[in-house]
C-alpha atoms as a PDB file:
ATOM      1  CA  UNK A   1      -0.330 -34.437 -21.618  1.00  0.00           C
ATOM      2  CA  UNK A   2       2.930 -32.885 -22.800  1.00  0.00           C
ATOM      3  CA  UNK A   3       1.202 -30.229 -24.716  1.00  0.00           C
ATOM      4  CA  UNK A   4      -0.604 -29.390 -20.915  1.00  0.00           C
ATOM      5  CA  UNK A   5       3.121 -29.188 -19.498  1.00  0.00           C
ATOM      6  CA  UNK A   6       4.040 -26.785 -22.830  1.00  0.00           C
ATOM      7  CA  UNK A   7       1.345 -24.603 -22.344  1.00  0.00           C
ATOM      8  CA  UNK A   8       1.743 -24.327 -18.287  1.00  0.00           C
ATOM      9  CA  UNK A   9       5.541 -24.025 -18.555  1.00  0.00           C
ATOM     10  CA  UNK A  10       6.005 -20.538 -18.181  1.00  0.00           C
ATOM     11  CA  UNK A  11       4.008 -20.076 -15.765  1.00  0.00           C
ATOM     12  CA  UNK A  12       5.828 -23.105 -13.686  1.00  0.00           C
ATOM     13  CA  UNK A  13       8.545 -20.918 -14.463  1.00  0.00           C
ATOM     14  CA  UNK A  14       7.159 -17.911 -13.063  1.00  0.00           C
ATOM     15  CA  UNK A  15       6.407 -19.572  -9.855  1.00  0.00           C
ATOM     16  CA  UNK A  16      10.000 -21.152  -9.581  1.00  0.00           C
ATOM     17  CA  UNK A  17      11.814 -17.715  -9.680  1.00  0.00           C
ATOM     18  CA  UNK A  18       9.116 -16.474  -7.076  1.00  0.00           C
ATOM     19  CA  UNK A  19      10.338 -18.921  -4.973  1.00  0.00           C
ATOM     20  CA  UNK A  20      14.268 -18.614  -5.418  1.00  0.00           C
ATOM     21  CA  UNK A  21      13.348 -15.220  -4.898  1.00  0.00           C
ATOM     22  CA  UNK A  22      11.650 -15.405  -1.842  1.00  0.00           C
ATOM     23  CA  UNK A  23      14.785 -17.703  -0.434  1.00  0.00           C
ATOM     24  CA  UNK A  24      17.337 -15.449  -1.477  1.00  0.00           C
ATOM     25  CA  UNK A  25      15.371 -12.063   0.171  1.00  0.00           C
ATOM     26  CA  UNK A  26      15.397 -14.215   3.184  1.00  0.00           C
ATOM     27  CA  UNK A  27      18.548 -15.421   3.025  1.00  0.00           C
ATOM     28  CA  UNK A  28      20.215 -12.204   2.215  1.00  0.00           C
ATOM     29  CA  UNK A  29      18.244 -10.366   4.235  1.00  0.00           C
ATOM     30  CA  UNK A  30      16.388  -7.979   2.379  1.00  0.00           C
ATOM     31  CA  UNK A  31      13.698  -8.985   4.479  1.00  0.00           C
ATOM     32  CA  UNK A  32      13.443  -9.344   8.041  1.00  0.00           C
ATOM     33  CA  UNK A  33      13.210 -13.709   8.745  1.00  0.00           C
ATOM     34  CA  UNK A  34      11.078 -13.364  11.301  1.00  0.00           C
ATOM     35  CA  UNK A  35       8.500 -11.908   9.082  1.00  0.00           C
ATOM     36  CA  UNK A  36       9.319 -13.480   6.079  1.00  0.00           C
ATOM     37  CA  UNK A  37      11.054 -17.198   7.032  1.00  0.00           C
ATOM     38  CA  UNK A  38      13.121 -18.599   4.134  1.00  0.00           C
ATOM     39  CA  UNK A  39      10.995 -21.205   1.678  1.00  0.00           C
ATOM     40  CA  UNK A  40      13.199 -23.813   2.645  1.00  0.00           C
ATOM     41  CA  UNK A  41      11.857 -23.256   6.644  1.00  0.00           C
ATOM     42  CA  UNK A  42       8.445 -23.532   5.688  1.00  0.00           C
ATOM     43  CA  UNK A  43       8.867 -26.241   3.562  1.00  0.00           C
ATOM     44  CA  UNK A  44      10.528 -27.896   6.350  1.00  0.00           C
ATOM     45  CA  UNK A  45       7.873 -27.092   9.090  1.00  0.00           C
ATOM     46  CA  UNK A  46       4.906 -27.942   6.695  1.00  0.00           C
ATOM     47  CA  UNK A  47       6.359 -31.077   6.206  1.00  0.00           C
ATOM     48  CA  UNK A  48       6.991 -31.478   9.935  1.00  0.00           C
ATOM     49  CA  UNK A  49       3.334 -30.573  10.480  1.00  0.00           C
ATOM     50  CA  UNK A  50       2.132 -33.396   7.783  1.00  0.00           C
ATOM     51  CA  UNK A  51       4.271 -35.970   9.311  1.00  0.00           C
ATOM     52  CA  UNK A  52       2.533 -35.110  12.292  1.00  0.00           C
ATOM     53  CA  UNK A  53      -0.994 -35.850  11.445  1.00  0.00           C
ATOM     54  CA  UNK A  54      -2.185 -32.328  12.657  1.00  0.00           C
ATOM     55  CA  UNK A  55      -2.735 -30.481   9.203  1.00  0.00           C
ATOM     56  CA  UNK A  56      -4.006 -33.378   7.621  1.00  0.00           C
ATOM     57  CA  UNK A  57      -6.972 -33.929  10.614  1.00  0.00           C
ATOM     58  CA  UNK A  58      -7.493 -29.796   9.892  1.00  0.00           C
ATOM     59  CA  UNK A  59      -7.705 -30.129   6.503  1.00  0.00           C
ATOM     60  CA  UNK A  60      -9.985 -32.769   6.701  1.00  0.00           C
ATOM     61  CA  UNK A  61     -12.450 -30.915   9.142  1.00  0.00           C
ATOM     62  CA  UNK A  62     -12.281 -28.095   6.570  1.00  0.00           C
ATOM     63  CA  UNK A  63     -12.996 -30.002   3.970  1.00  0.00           C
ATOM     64  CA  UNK A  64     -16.122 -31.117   5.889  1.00  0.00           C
ATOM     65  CA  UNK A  65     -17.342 -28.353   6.438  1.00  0.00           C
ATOM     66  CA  UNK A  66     -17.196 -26.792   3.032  1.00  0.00           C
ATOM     67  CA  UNK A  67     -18.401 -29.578   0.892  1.00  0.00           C
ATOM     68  CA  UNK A  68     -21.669 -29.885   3.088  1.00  0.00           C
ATOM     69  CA  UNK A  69     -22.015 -26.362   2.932  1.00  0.00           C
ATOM     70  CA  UNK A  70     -21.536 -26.005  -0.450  1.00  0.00           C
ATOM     71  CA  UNK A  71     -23.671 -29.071  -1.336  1.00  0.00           C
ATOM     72  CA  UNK A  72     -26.552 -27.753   0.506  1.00  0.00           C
ATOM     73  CA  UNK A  73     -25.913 -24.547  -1.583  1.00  0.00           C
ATOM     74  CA  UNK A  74     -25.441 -26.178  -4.768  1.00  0.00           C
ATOM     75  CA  UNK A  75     -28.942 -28.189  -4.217  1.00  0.00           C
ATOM     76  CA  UNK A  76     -31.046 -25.471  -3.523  1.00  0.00           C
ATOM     77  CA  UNK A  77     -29.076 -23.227  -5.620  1.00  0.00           C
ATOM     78  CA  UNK A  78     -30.073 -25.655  -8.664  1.00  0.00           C
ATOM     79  CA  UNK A  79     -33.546 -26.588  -7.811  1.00  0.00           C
ATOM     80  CA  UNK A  80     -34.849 -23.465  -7.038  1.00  0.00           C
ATOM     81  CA  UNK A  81     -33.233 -21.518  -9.965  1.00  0.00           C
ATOM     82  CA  UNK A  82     -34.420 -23.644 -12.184  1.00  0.00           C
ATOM     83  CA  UNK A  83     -38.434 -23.044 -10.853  1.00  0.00           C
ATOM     84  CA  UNK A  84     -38.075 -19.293 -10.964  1.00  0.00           C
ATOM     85  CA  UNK A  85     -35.837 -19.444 -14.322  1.00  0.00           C
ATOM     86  CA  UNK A  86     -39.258 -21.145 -15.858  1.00  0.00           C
ATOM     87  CA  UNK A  87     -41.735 -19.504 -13.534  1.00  0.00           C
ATOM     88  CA  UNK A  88     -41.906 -15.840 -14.148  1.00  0.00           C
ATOM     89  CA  UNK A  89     -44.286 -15.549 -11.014  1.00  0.00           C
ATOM     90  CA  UNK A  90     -41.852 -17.331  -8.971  1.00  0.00           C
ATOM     91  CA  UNK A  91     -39.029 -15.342 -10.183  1.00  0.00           C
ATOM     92  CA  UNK A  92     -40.928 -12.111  -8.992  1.00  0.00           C
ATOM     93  CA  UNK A  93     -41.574 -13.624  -5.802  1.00  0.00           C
ATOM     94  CA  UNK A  94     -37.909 -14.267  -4.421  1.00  0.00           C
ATOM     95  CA  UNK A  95     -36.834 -11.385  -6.216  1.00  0.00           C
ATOM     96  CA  UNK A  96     -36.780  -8.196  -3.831  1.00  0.00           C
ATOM     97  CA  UNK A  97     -35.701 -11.194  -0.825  1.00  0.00           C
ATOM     98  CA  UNK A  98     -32.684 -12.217  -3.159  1.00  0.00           C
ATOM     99  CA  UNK A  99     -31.184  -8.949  -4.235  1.00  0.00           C
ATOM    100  CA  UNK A 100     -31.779  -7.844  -0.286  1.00  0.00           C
ATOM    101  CA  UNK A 101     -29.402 -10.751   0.760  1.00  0.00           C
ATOM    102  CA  UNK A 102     -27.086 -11.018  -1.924  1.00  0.00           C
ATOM    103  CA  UNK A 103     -25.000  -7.833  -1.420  1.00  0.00           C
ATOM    104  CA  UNK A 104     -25.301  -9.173   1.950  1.00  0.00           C
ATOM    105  CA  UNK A 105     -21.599  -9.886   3.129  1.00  0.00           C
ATOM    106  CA  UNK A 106     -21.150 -13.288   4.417  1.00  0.00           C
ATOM    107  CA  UNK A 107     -18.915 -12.431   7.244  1.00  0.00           C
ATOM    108  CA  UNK A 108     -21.494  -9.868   8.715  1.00  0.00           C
ATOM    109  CA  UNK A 109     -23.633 -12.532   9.763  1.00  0.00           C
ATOM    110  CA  UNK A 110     -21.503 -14.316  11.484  1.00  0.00           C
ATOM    111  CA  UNK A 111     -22.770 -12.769  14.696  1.00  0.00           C
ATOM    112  CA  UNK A 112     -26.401 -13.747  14.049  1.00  0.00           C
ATOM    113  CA  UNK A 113     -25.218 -17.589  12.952  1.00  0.00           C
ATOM    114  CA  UNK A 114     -23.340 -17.647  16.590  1.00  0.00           C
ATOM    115  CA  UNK A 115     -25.908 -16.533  18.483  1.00  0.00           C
ATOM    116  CA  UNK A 116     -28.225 -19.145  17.264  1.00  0.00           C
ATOM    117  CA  UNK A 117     -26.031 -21.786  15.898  1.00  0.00           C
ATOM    118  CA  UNK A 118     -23.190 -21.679  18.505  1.00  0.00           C
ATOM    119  CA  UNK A 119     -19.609 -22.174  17.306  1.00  0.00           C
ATOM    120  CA  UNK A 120     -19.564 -25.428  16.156  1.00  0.00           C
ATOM    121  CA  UNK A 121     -19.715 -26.855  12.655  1.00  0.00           C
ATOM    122  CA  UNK A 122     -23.490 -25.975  12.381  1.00  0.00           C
ATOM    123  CA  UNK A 123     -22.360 -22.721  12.088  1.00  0.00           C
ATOM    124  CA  UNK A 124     -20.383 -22.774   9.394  1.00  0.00           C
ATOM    125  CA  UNK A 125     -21.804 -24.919   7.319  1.00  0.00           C
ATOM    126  CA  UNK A 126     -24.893 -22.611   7.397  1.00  0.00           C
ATOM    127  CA  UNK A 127     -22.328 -20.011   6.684  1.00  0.00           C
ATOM    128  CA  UNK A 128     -20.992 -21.515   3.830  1.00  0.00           C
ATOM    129  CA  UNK A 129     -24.169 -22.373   2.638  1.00  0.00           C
ATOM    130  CA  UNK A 130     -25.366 -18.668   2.630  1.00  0.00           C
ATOM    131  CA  UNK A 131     -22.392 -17.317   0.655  1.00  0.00           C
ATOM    132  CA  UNK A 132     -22.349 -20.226  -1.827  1.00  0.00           C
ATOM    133  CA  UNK A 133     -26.300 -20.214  -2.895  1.00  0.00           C
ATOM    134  CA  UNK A 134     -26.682 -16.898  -4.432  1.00  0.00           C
ATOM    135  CA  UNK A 135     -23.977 -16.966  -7.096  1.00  0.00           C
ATOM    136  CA  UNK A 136     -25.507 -20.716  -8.189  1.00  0.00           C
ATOM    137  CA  UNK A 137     -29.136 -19.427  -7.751  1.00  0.00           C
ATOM    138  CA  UNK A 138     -28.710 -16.564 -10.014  1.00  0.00           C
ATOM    139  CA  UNK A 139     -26.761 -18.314 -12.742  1.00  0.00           C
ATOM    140  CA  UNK A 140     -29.174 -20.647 -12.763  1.00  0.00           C
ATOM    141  CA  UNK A 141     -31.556 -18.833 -13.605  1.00  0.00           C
ATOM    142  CA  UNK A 142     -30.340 -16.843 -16.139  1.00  0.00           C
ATOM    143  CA  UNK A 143     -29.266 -20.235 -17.403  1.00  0.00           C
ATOM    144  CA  UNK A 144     -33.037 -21.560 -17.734  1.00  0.00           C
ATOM    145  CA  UNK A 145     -34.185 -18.550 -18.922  1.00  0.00           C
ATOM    146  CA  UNK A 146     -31.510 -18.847 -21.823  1.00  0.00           C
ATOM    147  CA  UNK A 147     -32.991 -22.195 -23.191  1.00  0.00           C
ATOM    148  CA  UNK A 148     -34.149 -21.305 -26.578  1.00  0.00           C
ATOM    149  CA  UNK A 149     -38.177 -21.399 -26.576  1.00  0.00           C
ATOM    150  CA  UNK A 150     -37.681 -23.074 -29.550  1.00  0.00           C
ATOM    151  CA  UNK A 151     -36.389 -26.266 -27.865  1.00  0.00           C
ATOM    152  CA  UNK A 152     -39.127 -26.261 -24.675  1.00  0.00           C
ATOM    153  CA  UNK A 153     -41.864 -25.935 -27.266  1.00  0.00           C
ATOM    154  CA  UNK A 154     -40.311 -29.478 -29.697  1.00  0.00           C
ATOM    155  CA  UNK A 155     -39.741 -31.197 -25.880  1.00  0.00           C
ATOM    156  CA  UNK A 156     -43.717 -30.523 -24.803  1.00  0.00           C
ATOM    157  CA  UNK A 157     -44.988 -31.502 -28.377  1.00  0.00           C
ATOM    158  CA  UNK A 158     -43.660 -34.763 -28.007  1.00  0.00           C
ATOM    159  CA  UNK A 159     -45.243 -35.061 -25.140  1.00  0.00           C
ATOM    160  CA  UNK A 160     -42.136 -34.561 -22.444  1.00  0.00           C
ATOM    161  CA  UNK A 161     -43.069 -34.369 -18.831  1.00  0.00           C
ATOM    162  CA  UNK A 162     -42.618 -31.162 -16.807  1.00  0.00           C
ATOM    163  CA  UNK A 163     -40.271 -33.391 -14.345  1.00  0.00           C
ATOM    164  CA  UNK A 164     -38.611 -34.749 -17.626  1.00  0.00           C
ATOM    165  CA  UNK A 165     -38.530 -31.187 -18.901  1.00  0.00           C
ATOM    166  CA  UNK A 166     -36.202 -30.283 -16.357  1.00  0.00           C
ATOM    167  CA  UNK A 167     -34.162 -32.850 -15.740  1.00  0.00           C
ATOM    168  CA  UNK A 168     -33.775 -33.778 -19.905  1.00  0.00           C
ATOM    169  CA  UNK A 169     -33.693 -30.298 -21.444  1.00  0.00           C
ATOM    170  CA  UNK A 170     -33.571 -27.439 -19.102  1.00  0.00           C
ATOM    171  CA  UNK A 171     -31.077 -28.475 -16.589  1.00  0.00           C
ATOM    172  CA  UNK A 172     -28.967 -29.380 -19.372  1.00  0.00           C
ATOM    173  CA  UNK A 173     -29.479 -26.869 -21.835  1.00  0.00           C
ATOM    174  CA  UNK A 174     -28.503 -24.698 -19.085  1.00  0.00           C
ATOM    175  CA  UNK A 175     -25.491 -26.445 -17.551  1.00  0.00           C
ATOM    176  CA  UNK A 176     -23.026 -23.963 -18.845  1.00  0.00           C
ATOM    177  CA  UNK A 177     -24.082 -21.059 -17.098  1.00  0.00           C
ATOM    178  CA  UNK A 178     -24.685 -23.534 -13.829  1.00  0.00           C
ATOM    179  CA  UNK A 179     -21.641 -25.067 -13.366  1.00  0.00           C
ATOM    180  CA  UNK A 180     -19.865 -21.092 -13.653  1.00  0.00           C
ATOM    181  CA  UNK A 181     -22.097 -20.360 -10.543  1.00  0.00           C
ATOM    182  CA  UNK A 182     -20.715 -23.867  -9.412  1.00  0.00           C
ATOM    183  CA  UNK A 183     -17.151 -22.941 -10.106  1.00  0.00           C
ATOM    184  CA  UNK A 184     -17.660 -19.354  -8.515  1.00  0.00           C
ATOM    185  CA  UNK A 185     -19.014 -20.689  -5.041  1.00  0.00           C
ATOM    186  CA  UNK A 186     -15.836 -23.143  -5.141  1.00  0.00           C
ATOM    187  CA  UNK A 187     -13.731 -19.904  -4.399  1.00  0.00           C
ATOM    188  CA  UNK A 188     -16.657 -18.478  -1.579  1.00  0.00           C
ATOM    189  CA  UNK A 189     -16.874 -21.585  -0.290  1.00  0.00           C
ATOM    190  CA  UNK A 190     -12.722 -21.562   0.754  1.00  0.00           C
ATOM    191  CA  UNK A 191     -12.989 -18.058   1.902  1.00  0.00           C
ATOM    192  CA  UNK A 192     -15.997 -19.020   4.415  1.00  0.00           C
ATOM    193  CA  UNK A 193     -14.717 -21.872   5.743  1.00  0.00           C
ATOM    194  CA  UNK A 194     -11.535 -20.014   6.271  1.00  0.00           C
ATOM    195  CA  UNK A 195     -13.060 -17.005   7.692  1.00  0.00           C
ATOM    196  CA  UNK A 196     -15.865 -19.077   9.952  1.00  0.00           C
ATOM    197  CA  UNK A 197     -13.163 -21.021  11.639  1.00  0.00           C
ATOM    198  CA  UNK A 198     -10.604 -17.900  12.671  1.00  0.00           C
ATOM    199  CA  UNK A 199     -13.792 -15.839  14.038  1.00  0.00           C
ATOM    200  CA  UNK A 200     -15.626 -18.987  16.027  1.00  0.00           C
ATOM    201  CA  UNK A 201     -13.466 -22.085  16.353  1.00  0.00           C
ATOM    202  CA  UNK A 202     -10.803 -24.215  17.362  1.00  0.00           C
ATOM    203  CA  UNK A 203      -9.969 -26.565  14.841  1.00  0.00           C
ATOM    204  CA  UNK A 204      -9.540 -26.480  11.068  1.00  0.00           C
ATOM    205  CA  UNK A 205      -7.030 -24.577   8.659  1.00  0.00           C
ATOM    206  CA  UNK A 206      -8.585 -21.204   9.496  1.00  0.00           C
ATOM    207  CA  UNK A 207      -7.924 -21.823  13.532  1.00  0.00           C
ATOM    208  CA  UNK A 208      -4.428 -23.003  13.052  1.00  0.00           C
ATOM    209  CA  UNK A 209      -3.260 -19.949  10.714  1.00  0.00           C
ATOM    210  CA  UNK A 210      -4.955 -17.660  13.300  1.00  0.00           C
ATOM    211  CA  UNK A 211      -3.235 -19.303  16.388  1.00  0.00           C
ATOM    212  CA  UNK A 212       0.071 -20.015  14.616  1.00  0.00           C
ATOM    213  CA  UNK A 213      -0.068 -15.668  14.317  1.00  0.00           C
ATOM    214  CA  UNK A 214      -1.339 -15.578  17.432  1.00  0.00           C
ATOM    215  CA  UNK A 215       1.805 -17.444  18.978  1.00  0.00           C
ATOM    216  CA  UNK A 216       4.560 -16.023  16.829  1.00  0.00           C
ATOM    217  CA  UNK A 217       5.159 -18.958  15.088  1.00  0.00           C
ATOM    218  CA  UNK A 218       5.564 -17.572  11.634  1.00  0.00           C
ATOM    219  CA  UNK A 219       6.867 -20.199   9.969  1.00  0.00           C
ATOM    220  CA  UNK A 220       3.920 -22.560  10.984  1.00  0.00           C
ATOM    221  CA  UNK A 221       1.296 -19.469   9.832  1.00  0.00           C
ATOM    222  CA  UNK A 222       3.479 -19.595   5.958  1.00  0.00           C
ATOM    223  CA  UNK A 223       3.290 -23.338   5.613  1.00  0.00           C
ATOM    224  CA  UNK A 224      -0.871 -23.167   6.919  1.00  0.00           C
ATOM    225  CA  UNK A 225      -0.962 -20.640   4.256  1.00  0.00           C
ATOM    226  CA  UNK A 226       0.457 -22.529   1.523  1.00  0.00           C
ATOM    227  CA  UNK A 227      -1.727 -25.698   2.358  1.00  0.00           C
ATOM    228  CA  UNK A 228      -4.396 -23.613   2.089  1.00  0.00           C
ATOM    229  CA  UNK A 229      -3.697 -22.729  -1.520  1.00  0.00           C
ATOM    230  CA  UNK A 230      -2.002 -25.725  -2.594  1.00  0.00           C
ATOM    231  CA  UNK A 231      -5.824 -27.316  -1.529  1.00  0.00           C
ATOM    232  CA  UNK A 232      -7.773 -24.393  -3.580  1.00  0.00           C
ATOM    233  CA  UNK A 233      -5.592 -25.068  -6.687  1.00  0.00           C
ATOM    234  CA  UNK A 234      -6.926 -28.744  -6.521  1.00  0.00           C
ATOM    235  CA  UNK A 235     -10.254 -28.264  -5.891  1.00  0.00           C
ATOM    236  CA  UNK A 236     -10.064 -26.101  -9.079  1.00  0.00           C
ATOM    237  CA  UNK A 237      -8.020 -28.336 -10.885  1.00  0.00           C
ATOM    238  CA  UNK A 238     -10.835 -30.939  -9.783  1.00  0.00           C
ATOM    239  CA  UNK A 239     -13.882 -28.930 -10.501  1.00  0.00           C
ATOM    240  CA  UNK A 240     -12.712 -28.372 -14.229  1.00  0.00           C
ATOM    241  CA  UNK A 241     -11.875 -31.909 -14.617  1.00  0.00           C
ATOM    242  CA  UNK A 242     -15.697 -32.429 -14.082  1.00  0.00           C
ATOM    243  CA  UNK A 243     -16.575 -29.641 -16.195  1.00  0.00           C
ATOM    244  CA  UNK A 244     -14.452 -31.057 -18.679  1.00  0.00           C
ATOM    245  CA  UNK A 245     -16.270 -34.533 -18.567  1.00  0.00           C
ATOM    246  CA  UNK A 246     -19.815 -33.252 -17.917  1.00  0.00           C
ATOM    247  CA  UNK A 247     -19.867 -30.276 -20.349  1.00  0.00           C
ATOM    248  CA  UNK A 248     -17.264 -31.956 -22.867  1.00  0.00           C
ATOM    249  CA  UNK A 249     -20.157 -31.578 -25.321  1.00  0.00           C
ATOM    250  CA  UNK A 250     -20.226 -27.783 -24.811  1.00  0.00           C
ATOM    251  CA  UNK A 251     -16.457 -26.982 -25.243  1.00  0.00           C
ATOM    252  CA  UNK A 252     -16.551 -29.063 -28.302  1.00  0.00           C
ATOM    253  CA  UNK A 253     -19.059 -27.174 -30.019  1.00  0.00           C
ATOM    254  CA  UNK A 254     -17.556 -23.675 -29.068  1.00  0.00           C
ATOM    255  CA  UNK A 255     -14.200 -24.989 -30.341  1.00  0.00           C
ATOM    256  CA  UNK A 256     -16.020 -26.003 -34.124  1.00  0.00           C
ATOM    257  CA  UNK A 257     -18.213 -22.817 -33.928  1.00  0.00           C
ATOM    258  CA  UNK A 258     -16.949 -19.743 -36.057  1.00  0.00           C
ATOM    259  CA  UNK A 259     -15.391 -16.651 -34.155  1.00  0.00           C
END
């Protein structure tokens, strides 16, 4: 624990002069307030807004929406990179429909996801879903297709399976490589949900940092913003705790191998 702090503490220094520096430009004046409020104003009207019960009922709905999203991504994501990471045949199949979609921004189809999902939740889950499942899918597979033959070849000797195969040697065997497509949609998932809810909505973090802007409330739009990242630093800060438990095996044996 206090080595954590030691290692941290410069940059927990770094982010405490950024933030006597943002008071004092706003306090002085180098900046104009009403485009830049003081720290201590936001701090004081994102407090007022938790105390309210508002942010916390929009964080919550965005918080919704992105884990179902990303779940669905992460499910198919796994499953079906894992099929066409061992399947060659499969692999060819989804291919040319993959690498047609991928580049595929998420926002630009938005309009297509209105016009037959509506504007509700539906919408951006499937969203969500759509920007999350291609960075899984494709580490996935390059994660089964990274599992040394070596290993398939002792599991089906001894007479493993093919459901066992995957869930006892290929899955994790290729957990690394998974759980960085994992980590990667954490990030799209924030931006979609985000972007989804200031296009189409009328709830969630995304609406209220749109309509804050909207009605000159600047202060409001800061202390939206900061939620916003305080909540992706602890879903990171969450997601590597898990990575930390589930691939503790993993780290341990990069740590011990030569470099």
């Amino acid at each position: 624990m206090v080595s954590a702090i030691r290692r941290r503490a410069p940059g927990l220094l770094l982010l405490g002069l950024l933030a006597l520096a943002w008071e004092g430009a706003s306090q002085v004046r180098l900046v104009d307030p009403f485009f830049l409020p003081s720290l201590s104003k936001v701090m004081a009207r994102l407090l007022a807004q938790l105390a309210d019960g508002r942010l916390v009922i929009a964080v919550g709905s965005s918080l919704l929406r992105g884990v179902v999203g990303y779940a669905l991504a992460a499910s198919l994501g796994v499953v079906l990179g894992a099929i066409a990471g061992r399947h060659v045949s499969l692999y060819y199949l989804i291919e040319p429909l993959v690498e047609l979609l991928r580049p595929l921004p998420a926002p630009a189809i938005l309009p297509v996801a209105i016009l037959f999902l509506g504007i509700d939740s539906a919408m951006k889950v499937f969203v969500i879903a759509f920007a999350c499942f291609f960075p899984i899918l494709l580490n996935t597979i390059e994660g089964v297709r990274g599992v040394p033959p070596a290993l398939i070849e002792t599991a089906l000797n001894l007479g493993v399976g093919r459901f066992r195969l995957f869930t006892g040697v290929l899955l994790p065997a290729a957990s690394p490589a998974i759980f960085t497509g994992l980590r990667v949609a954490i990030s799209l998932m924030l931006i979609l949900v985000v972007v989804s809810e200031m296009v189409a909505g009328n709830s969630g973090i995304g609406f209220l940092i749109l309509d804050a802007e909207r009605s000159f409330r600047v202060a409001d739009m800061y202390a939206y913003i900061a939620t916003l990242a305080a909540l992706g630093y602890l879903l990171n800060r969450a997601f590597i705790a898990v990575d930390q438990r589930v691939l503790g095996w993993y780290h341990r044996m990069n740590r011990l191998a030569p470099r």
